[in-house]
C-alpha atoms as a PDB file:
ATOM      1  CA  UNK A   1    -107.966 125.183   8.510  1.00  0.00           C
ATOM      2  CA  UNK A   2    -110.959 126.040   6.627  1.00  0.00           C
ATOM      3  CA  UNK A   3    -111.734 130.060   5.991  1.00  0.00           C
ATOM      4  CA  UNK A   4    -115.349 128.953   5.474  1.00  0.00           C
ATOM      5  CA  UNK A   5    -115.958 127.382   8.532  1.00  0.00           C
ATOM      6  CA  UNK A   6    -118.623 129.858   9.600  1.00  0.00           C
ATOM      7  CA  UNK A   7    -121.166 129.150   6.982  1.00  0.00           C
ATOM      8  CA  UNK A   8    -120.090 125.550   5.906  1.00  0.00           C
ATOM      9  CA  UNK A   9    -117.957 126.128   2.641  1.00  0.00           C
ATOM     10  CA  UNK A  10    -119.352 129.597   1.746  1.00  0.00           C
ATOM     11  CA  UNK A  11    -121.049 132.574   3.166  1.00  0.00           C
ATOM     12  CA  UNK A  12    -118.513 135.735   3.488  1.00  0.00           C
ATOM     13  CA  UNK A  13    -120.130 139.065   4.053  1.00  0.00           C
ATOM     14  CA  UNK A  14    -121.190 140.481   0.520  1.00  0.00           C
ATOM     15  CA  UNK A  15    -122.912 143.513  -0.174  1.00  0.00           C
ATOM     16  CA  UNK A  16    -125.482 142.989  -3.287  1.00  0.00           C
ATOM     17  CA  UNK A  17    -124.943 146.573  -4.600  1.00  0.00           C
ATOM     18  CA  UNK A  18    -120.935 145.420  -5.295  1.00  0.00           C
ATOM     19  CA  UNK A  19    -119.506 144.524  -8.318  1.00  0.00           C
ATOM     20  CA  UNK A  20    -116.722 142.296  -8.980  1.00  0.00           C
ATOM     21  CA  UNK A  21    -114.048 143.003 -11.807  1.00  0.00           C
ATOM     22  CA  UNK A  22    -111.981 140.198 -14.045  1.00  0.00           C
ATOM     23  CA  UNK A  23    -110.102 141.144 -16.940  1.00  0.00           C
ATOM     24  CA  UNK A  24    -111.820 140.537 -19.957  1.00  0.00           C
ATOM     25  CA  UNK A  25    -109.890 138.719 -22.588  1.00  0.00           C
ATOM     26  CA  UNK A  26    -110.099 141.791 -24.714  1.00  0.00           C
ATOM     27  CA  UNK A  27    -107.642 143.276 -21.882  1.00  0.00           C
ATOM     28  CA  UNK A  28    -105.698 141.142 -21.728  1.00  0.00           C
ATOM     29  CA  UNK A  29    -105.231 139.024 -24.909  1.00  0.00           C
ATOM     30  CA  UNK A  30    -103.513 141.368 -27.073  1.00  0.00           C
ATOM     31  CA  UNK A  31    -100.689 142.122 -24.310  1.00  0.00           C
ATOM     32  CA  UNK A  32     -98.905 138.625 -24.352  1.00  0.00           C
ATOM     33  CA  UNK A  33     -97.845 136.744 -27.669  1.00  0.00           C
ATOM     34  CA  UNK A  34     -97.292 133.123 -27.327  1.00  0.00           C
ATOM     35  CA  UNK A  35     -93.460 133.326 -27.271  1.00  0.00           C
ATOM     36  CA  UNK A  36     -93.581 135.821 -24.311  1.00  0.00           C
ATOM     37  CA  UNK A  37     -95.884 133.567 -23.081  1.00  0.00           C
ATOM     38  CA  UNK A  38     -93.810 130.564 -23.740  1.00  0.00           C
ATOM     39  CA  UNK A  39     -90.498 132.324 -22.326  1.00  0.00           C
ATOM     40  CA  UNK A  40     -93.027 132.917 -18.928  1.00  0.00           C
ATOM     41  CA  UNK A  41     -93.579 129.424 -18.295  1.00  0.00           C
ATOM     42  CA  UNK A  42     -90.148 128.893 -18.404  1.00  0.00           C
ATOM     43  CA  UNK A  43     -89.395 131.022 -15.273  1.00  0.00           C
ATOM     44  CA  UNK A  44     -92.282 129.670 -13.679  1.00  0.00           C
ATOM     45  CA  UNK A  45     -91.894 127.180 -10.746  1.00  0.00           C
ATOM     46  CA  UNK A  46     -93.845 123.300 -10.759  1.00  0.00           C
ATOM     47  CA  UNK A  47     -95.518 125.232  -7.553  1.00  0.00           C
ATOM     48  CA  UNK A  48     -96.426 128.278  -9.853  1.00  0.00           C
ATOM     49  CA  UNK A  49     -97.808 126.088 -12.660  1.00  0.00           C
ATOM     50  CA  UNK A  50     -99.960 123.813 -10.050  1.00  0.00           C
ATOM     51  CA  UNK A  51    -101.379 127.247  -8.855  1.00  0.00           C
ATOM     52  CA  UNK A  52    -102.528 128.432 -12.375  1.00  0.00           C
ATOM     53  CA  UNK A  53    -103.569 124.675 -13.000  1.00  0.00           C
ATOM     54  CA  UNK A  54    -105.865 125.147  -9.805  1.00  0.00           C
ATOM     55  CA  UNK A  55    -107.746 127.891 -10.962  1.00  0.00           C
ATOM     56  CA  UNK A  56    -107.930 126.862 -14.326  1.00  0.00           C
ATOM     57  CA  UNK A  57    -110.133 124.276 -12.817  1.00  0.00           C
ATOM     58  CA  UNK A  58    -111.674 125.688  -9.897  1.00  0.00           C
ATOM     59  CA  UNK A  59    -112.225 129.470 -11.701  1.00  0.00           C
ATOM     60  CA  UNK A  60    -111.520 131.380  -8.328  1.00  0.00           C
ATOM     61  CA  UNK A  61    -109.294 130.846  -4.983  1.00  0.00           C
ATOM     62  CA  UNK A  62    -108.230 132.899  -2.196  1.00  0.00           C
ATOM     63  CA  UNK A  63    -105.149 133.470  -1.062  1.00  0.00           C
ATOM     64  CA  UNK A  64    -105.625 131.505   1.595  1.00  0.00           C
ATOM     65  CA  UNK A  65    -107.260 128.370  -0.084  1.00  0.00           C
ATOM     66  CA  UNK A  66    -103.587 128.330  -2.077  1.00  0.00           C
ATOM     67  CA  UNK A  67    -101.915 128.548   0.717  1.00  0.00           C
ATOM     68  CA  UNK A  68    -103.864 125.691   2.466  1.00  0.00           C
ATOM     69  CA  UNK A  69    -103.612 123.469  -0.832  1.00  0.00           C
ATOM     70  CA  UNK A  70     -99.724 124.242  -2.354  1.00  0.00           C
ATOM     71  CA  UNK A  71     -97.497 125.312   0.723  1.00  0.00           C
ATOM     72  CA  UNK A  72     -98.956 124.357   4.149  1.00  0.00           C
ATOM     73  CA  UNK A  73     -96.934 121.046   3.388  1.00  0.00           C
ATOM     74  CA  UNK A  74     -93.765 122.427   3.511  1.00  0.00           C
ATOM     75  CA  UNK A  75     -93.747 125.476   5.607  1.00  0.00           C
ATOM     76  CA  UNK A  76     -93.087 125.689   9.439  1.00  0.00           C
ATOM     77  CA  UNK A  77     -96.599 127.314  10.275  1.00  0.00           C
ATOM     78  CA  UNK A  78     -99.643 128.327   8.904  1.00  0.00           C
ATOM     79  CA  UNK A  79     -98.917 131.944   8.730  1.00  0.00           C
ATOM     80  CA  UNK A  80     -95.674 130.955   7.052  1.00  0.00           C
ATOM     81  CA  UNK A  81     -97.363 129.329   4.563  1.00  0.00           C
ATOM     82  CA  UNK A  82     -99.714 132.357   3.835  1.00  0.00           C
ATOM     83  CA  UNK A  83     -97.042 135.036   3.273  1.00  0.00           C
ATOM     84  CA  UNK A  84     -95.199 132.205   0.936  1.00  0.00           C
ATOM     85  CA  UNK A  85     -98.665 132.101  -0.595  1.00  0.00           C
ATOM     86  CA  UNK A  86     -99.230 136.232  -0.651  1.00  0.00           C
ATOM     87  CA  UNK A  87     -95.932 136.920  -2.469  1.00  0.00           C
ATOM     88  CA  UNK A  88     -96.136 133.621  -4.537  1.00  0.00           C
ATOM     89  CA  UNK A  89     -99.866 135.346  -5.866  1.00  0.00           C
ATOM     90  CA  UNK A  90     -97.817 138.535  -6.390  1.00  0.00           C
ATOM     91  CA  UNK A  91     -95.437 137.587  -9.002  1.00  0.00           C
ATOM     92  CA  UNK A  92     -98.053 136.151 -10.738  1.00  0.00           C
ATOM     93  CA  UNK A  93     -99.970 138.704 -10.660  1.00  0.00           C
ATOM     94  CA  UNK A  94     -96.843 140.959 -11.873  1.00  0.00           C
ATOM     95  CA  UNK A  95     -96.475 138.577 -14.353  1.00  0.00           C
ATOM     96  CA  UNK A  96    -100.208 139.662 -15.639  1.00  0.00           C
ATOM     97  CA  UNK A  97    -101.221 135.688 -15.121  1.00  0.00           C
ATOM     98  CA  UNK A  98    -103.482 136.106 -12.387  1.00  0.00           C
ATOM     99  CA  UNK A  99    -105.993 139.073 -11.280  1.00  0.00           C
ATOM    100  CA  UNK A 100    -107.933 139.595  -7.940  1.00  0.00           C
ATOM    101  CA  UNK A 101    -111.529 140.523  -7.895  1.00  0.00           C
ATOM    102  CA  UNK A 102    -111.966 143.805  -6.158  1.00  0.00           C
ATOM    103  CA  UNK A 103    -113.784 142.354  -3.604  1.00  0.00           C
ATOM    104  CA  UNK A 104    -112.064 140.577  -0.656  1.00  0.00           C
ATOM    105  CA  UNK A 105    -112.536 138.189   1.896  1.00  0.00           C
ATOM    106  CA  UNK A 106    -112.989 140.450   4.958  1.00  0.00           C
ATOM    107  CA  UNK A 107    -114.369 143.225   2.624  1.00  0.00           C
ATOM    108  CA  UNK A 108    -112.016 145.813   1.576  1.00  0.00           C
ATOM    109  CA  UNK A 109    -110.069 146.318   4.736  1.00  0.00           C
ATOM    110  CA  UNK A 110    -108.941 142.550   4.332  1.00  0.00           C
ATOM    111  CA  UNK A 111    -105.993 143.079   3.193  1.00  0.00           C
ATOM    112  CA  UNK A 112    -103.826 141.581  -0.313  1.00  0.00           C
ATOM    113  CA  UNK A 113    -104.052 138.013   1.838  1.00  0.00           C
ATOM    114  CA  UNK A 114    -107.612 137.932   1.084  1.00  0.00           C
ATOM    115  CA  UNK A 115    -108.292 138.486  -2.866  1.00  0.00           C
ATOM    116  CA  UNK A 116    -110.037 136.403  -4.539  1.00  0.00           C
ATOM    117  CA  UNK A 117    -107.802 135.689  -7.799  1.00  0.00           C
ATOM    118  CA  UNK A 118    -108.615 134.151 -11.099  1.00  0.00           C
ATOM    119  CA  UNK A 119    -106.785 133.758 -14.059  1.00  0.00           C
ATOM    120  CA  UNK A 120    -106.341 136.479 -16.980  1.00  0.00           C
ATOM    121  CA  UNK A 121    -106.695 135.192 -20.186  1.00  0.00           C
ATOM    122  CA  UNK A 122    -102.286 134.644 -20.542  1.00  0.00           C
ATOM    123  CA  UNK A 123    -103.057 132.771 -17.446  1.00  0.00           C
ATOM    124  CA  UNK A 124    -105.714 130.601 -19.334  1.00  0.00           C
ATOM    125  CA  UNK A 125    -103.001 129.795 -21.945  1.00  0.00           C
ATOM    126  CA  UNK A 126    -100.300 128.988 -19.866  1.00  0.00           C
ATOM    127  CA  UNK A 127    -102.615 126.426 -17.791  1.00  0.00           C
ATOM    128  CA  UNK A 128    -103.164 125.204 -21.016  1.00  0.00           C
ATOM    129  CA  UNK A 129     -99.942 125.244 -23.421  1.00  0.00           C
ATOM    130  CA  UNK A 130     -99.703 122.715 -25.361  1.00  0.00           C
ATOM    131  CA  UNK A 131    -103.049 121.530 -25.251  1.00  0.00           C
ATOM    132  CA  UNK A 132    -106.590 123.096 -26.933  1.00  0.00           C
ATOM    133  CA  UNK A 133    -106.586 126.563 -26.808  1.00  0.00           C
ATOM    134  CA  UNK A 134    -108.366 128.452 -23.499  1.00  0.00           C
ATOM    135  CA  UNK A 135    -112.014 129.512 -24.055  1.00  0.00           C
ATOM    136  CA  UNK A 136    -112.042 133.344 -23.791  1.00  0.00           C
ATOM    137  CA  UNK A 137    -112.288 134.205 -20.197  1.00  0.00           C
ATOM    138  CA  UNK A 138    -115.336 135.710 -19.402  1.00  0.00           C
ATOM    139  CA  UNK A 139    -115.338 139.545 -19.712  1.00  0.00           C
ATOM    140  CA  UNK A 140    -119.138 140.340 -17.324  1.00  0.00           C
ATOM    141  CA  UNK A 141    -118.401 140.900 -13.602  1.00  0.00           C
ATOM    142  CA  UNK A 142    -119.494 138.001 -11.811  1.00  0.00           C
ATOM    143  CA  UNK A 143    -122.306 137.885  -8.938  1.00  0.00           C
ATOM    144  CA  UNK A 144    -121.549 137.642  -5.393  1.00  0.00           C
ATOM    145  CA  UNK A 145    -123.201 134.063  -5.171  1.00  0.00           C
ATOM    146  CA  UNK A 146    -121.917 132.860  -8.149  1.00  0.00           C
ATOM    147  CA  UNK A 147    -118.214 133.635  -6.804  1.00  0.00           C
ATOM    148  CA  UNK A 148    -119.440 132.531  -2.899  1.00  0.00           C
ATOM    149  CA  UNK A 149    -120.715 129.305  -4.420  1.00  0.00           C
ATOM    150  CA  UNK A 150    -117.545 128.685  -6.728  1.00  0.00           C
ATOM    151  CA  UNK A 151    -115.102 129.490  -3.473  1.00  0.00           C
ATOM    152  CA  UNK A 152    -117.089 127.039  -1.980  1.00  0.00           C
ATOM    153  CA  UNK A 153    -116.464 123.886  -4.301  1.00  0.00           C
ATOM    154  CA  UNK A 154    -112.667 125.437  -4.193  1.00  0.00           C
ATOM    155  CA  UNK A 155    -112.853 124.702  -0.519  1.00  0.00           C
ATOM    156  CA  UNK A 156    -114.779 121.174  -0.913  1.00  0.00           C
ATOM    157  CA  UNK A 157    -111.543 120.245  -2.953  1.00  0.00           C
ATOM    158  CA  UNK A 158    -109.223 120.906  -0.535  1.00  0.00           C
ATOM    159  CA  UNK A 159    -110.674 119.425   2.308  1.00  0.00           C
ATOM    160  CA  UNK A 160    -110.608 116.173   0.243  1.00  0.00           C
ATOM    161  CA  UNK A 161    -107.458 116.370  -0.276  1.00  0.00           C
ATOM    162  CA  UNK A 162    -106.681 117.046   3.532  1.00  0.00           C
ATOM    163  CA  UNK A 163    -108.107 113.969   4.780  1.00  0.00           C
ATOM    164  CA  UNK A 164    -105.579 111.725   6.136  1.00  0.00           C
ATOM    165  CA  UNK A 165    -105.201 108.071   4.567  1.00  0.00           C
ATOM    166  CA  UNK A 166    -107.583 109.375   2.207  1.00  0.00           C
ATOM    167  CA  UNK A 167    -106.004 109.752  -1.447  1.00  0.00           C
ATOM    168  CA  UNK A 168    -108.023 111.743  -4.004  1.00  0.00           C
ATOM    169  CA  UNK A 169    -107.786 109.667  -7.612  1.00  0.00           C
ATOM    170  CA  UNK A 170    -109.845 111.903  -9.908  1.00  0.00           C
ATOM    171  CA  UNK A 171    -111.875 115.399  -9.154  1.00  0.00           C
ATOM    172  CA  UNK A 172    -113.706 117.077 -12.149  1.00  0.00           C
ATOM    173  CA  UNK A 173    -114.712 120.551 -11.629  1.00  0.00           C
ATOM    174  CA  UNK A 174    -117.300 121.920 -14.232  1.00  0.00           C
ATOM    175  CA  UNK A 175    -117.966 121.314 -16.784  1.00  0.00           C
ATOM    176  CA  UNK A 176    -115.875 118.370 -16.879  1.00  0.00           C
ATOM    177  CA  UNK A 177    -117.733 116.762 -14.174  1.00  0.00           C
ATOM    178  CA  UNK A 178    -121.577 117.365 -16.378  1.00  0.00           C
ATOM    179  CA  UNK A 179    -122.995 114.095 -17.568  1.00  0.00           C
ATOM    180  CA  UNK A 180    -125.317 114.139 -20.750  1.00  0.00           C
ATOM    181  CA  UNK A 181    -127.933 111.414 -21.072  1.00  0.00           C
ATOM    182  CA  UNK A 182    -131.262 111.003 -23.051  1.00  0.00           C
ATOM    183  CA  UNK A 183    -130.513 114.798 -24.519  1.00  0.00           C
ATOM    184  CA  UNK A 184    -130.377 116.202 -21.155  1.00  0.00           C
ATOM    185  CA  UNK A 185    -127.289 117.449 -19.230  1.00  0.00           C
ATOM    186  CA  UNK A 186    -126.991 116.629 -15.285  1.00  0.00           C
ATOM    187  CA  UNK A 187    -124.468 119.458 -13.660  1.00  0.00           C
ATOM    188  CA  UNK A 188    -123.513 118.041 -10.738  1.00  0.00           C
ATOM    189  CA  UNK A 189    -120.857 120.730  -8.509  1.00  0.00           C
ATOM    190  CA  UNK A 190    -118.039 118.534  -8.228  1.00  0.00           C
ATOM    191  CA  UNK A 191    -117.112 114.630  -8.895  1.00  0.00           C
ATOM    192  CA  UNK A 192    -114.388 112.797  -6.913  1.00  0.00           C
ATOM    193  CA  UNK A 193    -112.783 109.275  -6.536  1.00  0.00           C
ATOM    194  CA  UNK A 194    -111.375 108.817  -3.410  1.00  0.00           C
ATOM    195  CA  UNK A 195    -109.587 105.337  -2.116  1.00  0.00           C
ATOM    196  CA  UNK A 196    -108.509 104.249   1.487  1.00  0.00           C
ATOM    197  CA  UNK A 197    -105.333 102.300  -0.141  1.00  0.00           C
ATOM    198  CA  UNK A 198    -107.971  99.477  -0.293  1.00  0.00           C
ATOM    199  CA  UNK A 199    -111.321 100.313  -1.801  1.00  0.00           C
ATOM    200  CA  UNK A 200    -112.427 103.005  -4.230  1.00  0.00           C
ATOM    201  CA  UNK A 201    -115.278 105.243  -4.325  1.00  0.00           C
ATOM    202  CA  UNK A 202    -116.823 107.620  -6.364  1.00  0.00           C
ATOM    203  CA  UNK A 203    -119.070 110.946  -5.527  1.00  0.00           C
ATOM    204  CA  UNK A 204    -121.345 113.608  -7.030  1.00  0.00           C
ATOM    205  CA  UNK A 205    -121.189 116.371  -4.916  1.00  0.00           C
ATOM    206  CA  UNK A 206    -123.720 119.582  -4.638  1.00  0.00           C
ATOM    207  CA  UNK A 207    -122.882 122.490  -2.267  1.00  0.00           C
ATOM    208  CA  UNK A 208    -126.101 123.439  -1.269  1.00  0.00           C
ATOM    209  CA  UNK A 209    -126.376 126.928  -0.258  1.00  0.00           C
ATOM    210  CA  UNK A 210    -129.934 126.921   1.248  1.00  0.00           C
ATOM    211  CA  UNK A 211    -131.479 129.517  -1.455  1.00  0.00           C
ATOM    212  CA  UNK A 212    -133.443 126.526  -3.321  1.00  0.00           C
ATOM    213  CA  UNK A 213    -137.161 125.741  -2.386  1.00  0.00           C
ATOM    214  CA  UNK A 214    -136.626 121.438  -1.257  1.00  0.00           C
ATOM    215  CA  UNK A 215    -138.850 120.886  -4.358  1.00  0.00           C
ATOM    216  CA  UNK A 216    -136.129 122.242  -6.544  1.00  0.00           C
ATOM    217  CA  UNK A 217    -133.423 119.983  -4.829  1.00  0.00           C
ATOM    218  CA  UNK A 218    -136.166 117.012  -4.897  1.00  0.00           C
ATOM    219  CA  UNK A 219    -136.061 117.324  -8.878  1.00  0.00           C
ATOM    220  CA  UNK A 220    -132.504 117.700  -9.202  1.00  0.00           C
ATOM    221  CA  UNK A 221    -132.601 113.715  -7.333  1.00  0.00           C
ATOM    222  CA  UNK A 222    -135.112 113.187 -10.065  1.00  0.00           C
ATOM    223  CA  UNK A 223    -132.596 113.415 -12.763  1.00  0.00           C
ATOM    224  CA  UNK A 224    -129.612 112.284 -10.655  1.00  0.00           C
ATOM    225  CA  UNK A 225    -132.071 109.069 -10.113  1.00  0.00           C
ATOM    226  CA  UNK A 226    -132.940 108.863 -14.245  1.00  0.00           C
ATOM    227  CA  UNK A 227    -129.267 109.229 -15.143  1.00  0.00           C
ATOM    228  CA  UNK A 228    -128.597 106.469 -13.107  1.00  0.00           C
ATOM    229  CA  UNK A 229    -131.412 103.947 -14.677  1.00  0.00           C
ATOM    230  CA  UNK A 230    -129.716 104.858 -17.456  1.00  0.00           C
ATOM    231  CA  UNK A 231    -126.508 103.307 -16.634  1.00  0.00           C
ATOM    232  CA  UNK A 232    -124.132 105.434 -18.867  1.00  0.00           C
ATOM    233  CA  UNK A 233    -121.949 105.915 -15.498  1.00  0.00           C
ATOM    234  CA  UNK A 234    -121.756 102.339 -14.693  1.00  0.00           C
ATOM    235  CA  UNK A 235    -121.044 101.206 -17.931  1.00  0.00           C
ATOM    236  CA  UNK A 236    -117.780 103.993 -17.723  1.00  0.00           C
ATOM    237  CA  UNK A 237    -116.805 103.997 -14.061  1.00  0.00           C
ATOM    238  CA  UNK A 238    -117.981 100.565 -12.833  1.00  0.00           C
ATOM    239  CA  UNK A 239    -120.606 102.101 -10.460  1.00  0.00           C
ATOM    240  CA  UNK A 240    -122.856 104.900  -9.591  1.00  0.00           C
ATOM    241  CA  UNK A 241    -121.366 107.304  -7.956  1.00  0.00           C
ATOM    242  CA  UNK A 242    -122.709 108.864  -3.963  1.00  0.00           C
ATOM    243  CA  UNK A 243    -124.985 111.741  -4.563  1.00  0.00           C
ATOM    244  CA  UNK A 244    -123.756 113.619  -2.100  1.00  0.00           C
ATOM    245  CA  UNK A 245    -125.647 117.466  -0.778  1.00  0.00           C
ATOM    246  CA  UNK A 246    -123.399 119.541   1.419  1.00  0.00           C
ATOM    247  CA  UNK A 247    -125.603 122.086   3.665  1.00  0.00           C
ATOM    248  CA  UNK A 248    -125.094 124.691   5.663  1.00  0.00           C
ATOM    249  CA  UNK A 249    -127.078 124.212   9.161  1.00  0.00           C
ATOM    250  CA  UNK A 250    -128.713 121.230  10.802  1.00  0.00           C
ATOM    251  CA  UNK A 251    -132.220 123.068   9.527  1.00  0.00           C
ATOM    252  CA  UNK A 252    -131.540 122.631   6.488  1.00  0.00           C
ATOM    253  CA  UNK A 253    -130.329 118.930   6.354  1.00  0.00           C
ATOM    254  CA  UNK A 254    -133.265 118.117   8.721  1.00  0.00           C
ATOM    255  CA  UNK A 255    -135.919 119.612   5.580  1.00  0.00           C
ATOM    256  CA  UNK A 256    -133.694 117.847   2.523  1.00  0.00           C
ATOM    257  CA  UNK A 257    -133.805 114.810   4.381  1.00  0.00           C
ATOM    258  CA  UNK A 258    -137.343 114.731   4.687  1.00  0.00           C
ATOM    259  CA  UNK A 259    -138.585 115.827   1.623  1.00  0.00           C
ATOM    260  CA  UNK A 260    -136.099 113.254  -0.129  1.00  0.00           C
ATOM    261  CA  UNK A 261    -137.827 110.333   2.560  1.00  0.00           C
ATOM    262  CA  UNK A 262    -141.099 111.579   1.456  1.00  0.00           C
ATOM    263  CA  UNK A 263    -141.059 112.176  -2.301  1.00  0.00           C
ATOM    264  CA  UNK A 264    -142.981 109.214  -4.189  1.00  0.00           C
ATOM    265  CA  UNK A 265    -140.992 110.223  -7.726  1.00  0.00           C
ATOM    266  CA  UNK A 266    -137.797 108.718  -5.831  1.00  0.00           C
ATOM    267  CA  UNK A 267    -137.421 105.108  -5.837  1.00  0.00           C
ATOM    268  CA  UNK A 268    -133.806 104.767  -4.993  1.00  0.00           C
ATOM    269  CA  UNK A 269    -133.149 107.168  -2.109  1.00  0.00           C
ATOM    270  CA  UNK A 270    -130.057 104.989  -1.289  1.00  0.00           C
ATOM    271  CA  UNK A 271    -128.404 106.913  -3.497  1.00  0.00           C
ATOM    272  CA  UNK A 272    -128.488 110.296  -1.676  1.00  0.00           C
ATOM    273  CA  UNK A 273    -126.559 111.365   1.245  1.00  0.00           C
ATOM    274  CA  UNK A 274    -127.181 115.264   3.461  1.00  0.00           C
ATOM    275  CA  UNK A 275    -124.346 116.229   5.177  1.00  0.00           C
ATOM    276  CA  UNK A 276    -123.055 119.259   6.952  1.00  0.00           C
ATOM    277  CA  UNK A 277    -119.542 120.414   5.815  1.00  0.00           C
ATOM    278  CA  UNK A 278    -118.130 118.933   9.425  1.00  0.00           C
ATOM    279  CA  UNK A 279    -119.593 115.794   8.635  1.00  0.00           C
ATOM    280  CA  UNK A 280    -116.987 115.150   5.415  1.00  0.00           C
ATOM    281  CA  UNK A 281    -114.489 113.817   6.779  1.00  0.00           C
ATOM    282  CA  UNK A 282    -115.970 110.864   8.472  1.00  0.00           C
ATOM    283  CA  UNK A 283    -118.248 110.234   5.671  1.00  0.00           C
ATOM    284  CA  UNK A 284    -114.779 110.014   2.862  1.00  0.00           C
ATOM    285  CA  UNK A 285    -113.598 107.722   5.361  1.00  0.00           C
ATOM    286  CA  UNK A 286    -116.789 105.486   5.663  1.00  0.00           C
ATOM    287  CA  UNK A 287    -117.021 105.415   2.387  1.00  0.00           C
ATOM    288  CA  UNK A 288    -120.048 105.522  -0.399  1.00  0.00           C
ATOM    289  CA  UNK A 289    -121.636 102.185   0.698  1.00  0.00           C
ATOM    290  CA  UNK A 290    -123.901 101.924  -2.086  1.00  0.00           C
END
């Protein structure tokens, strides 16, 4: 089940002229004192904590994306799984862990199933206790595409993890999945490991959203293609990773695909995949090849 199956892993209805809300640290920071926090944590279940670990990495979910990646497993139905999702986002929320932007899947008549929630800054902490304290969580309303874009490497996650006889070893969401090289810093969406039970392989992925002239995406091979002569990556991992661009229509893969066959600056076009999101699975399963 994938709520971004219309446009690939992205692409609900926005209006430009909204604004999103998340609590500013300054909110929420004050409000919570490390024992309360501490004594919260406590109560929480392993499901609860996974959940906050989630968007500690991924920054925003629906309702439905947690219900697809934390209870679909062990519920009787889908729908089962959402309202054990919908009240499970509740009492966090209640607990003043998690916060939905105003906007909602659906627009505003979609109903609580369909906020988009992040964590508050308590939330933050608790992902993190007993490790380096939380950056303060950001306290400017977010843009529509930055959000659409961020829901959509939310979604690329789970679908990795929904392939069958497909394990997923590692994923790094950013930052944690930014390489930096010769002084330079290559920001690649989202890096995964997967293995078969046999073989291993490793991928950079970018969720194109088709709002980048080809030349911009050509350059961004440029560097992907200069951090690998550099060979920082397989020197760490072993190998170079799949450099992997997710698009949304067959238009679009049809013009990355040729500007990538015909740019002269790129001398190892092995190393670069375009793909439409229904074209995932089967390429996990086929593995990197490189």
């Amino acid at each position: 089940m994938n709520e971004f199956n219309q446009n690939g892993f992205g692409g609900f209805d926005e209006n430009p002229d909204e604004k999103y809300h998340v609590e500013s640290a300054a909110e929420t920071a004050s409000r919570t004192s490390r024992r309360q926090l501490e004594d919260m944590v406590i109560d929480l279940q392993g499901r609860d904590q996974a959940i906050l670990h989630a968007l500690n990495e991924g920054r925003f979910m629906t309702t439905g994306q947690v219900s697809q990646m934390h209870f679909e497993d062990d519920h009787a139905n889908p729908r089962a799984a959402h309202r054990a999702a919908n009240r499970t986002m509740q009492r966090l929320q209640n607990y003043g862990l998690i916060n939905p932007l105003e906007r909602r899947i659906g627009g505003v008549k979609g109903g609580s199933s369909n906020y988009i929630w992040s964590l508050t800054t308590p939330g933050a902490r608790a992902a993190n206790l007993g490790g380096e304290e939380p950056k303060r969580r950001r306290q400017y309303e977010p843009s529509a595409c930055f959000v659409e874009h961020t829901l959509g490497i939310s979604e690329l996650n789970i679908q990795l993890l929904g392939i069958d006889g497909i394990a997923v070893m590692e994923a790094q969401f950013e930052p944690n999945c930014w390489r930096t090289y010769s002084g330079k810093t290559l920001k690649p969406d989202l890096y995964a490991v997967t293995s078969d039970g046999a073989y291993e392989d490793s991928w950079f992925f970018e969720l194109d959203m088709a709002t980048e002239a080809p030349s911009r995406v050509v350059s961004k091979c440029e560097q992907y293609q200069e951090y690998c002569k550099a060979g920082i990556e397989q020197s760490d991992n072993g190998v170079f990773p799949a450099v992997v661009w997710i698009v949304p229509d067959q238009s679009r893969k049809a013009s990355l695909q040729e500007h990538i066959a015909k740019s002269a600056a790129l001398t190892q076009k092995e190393l670069f995949l375009v793909i439409l999101p229904d074209e995932l699975h089967a390429l996990i399963r086929r593995g990197a090849g490189l």
